[in-house]
C-alpha atoms as a PDB file:
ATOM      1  CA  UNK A   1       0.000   0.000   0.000  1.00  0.00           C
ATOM      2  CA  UNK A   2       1.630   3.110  -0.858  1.00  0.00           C
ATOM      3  CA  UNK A   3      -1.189   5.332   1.186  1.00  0.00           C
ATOM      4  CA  UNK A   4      -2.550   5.825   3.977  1.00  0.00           C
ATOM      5  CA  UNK A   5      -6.719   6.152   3.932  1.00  0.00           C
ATOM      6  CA  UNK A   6      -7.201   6.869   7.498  1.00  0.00           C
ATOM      7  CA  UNK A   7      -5.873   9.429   9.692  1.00  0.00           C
ATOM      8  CA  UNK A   8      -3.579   8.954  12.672  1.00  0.00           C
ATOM      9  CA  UNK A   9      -5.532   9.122  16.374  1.00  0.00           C
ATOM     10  CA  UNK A  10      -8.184   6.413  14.951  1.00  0.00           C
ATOM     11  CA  UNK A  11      -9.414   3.064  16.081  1.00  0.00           C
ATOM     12  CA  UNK A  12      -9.703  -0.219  13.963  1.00  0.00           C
ATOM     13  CA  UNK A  13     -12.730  -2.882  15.019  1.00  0.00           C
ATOM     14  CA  UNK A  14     -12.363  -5.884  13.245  1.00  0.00           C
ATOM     15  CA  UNK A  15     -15.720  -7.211  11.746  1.00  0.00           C
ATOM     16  CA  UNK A  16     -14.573 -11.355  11.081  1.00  0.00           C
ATOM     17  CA  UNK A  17     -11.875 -13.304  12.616  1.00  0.00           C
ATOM     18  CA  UNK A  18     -11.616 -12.443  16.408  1.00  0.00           C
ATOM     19  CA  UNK A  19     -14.754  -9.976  16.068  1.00  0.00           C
ATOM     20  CA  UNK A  20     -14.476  -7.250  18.310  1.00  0.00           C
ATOM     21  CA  UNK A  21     -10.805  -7.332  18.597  1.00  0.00           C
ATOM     22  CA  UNK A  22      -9.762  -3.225  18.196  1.00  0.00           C
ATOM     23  CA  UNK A  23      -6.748  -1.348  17.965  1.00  0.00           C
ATOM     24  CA  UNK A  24      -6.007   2.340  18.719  1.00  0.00           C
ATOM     25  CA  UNK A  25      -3.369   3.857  15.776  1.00  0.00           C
ATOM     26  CA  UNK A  26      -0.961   6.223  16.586  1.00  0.00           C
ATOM     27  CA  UNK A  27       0.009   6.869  12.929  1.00  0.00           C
ATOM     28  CA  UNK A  28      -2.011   6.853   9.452  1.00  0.00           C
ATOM     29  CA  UNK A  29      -3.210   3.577   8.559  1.00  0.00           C
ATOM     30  CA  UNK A  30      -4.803   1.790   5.567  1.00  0.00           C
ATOM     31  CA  UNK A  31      -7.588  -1.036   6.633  1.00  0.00           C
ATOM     32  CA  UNK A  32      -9.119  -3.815   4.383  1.00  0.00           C
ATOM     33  CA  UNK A  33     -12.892  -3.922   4.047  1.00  0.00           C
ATOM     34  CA  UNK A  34     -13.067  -6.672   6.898  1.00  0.00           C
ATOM     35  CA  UNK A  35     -12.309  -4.123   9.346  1.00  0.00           C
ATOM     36  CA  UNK A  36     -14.294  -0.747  10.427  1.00  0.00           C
ATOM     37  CA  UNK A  37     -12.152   2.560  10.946  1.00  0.00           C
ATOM     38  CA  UNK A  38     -13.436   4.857  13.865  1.00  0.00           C
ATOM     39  CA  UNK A  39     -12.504   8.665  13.382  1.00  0.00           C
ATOM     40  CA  UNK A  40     -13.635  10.618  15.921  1.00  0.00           C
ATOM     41  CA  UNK A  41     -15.138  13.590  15.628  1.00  0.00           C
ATOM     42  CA  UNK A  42     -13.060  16.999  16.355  1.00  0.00           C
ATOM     43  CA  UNK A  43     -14.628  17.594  19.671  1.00  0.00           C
ATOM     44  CA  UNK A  44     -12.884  14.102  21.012  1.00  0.00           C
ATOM     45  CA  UNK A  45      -9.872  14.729  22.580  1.00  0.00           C
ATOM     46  CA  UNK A  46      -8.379  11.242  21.263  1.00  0.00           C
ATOM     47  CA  UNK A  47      -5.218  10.075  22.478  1.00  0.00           C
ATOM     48  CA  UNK A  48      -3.601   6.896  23.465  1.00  0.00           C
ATOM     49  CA  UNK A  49      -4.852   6.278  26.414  1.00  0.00           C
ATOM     50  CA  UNK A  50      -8.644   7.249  25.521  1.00  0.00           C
ATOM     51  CA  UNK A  51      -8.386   5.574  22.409  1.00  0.00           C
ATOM     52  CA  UNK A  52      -7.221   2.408  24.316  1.00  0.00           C
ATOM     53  CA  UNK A  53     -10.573   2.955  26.770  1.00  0.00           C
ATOM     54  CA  UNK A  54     -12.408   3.007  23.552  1.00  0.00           C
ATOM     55  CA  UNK A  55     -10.779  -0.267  22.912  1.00  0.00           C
ATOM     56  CA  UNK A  56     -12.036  -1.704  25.379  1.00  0.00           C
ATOM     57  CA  UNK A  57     -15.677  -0.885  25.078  1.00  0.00           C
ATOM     58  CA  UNK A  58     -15.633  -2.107  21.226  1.00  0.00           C
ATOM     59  CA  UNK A  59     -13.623  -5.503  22.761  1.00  0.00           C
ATOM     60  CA  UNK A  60     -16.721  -6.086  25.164  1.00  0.00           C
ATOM     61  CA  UNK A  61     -19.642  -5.265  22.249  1.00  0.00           C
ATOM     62  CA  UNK A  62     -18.193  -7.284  19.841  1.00  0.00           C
ATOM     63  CA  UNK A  63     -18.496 -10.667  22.410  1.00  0.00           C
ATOM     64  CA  UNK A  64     -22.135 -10.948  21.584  1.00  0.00           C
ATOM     65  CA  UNK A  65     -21.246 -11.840  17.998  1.00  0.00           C
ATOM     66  CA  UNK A  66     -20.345 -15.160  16.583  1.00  0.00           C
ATOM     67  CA  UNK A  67     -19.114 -17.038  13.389  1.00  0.00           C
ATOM     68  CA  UNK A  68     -22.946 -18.536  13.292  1.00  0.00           C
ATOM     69  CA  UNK A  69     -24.154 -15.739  10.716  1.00  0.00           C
ATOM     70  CA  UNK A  70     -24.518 -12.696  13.367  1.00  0.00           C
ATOM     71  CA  UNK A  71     -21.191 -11.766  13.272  1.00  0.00           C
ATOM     72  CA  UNK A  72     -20.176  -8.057  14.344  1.00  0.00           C
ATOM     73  CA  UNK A  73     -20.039  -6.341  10.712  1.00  0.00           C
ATOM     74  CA  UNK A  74     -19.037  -2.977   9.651  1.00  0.00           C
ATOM     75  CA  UNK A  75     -22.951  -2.176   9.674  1.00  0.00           C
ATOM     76  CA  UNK A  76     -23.278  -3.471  13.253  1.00  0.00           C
ATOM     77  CA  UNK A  77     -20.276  -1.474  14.288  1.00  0.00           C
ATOM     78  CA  UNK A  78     -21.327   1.817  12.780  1.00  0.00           C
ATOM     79  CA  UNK A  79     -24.550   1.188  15.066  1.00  0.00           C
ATOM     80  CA  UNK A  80     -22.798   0.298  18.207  1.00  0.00           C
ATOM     81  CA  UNK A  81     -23.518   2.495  20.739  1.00  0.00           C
ATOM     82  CA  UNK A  82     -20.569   2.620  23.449  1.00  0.00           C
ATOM     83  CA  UNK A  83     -22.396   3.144  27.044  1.00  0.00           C
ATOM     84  CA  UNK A  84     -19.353   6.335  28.578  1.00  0.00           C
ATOM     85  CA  UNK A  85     -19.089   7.525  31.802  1.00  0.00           C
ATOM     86  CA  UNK A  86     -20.538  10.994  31.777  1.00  0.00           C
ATOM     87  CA  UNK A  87     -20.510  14.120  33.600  1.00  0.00           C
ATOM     88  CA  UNK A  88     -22.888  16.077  35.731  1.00  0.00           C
ATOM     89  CA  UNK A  89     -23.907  17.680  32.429  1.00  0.00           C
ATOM     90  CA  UNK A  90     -24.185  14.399  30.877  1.00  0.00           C
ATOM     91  CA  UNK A  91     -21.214  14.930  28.183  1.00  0.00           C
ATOM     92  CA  UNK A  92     -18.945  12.614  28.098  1.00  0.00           C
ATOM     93  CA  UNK A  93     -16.234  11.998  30.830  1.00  0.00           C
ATOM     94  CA  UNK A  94     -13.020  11.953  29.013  1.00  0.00           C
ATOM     95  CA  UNK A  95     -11.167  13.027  32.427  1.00  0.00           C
ATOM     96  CA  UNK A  96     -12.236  10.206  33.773  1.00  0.00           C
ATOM     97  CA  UNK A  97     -11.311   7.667  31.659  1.00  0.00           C
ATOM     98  CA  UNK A  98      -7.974   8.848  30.658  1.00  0.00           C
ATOM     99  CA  UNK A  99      -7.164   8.549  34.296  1.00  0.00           C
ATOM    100  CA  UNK A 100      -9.406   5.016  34.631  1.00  0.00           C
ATOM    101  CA  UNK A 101      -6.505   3.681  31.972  1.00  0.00           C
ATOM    102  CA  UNK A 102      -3.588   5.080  33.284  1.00  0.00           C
ATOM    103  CA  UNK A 103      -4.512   3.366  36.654  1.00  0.00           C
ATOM    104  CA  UNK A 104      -5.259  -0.065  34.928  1.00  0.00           C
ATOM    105  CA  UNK A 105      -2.128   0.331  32.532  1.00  0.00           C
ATOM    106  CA  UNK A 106      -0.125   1.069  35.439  1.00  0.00           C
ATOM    107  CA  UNK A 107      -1.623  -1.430  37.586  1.00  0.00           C
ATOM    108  CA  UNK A 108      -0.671  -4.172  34.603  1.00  0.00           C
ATOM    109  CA  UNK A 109       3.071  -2.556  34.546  1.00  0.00           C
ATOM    110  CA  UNK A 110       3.390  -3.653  37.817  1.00  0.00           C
ATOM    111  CA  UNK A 111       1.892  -7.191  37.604  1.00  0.00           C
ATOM    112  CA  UNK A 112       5.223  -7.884  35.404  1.00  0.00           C
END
């Protein structure tokens, strides 16, 4: 591939194989059609450590699908709706979860 499609700061969710599995990029990427690409929007302040909370959430969604003909598509994904913690004003709580990861990714660090 001699170009990237997607920009950096995005999140791949792939739709067959291990369904669900999802990936935060750092850099541009190119994806195949087997995968869905999540840009977010401008007012997301995405970085690693969000993206990798987002991660998660897409991880957990996509273990209600299965092999069996209900499989966790690029249609399925686009309609996923990830539950966030939230604010007072009920926007959602990136605060929080950038320091929710940090505490479970430094927790991990020291289970090594």
């Amino acid at each position: 591939v001699k170009e990237q499609m997607f920009p950096a700061h995005c999140i791949t969710v792939a739709s067959d194989g291990c369904q669900g599995a999802s990936f935060y990029h750092t850099y541009p990427i190119s994806a195949s059609n087997i995968v869905s690409v999540c840009v977010p929007h401008n007012d997301v302040p995405m970085n690693e450590t969000i993206g990798n909370f987002l991660c998660s959430l897409f991880r957990k969604e996509g273990e209600k699908y299965s092999w069996g003909g209900f499989k966790y598509s690029v249609d399925r994904v686009r309609e996923t709706r990830l539950h966030l913690p939230a604010t007072s004003d009920g926007q959602p709580d990136w605060d929080y979860m950038e320091s929710y990861m940090k505490a479970v990714m430094e927790e991990s660090e020291k289970s090594r």
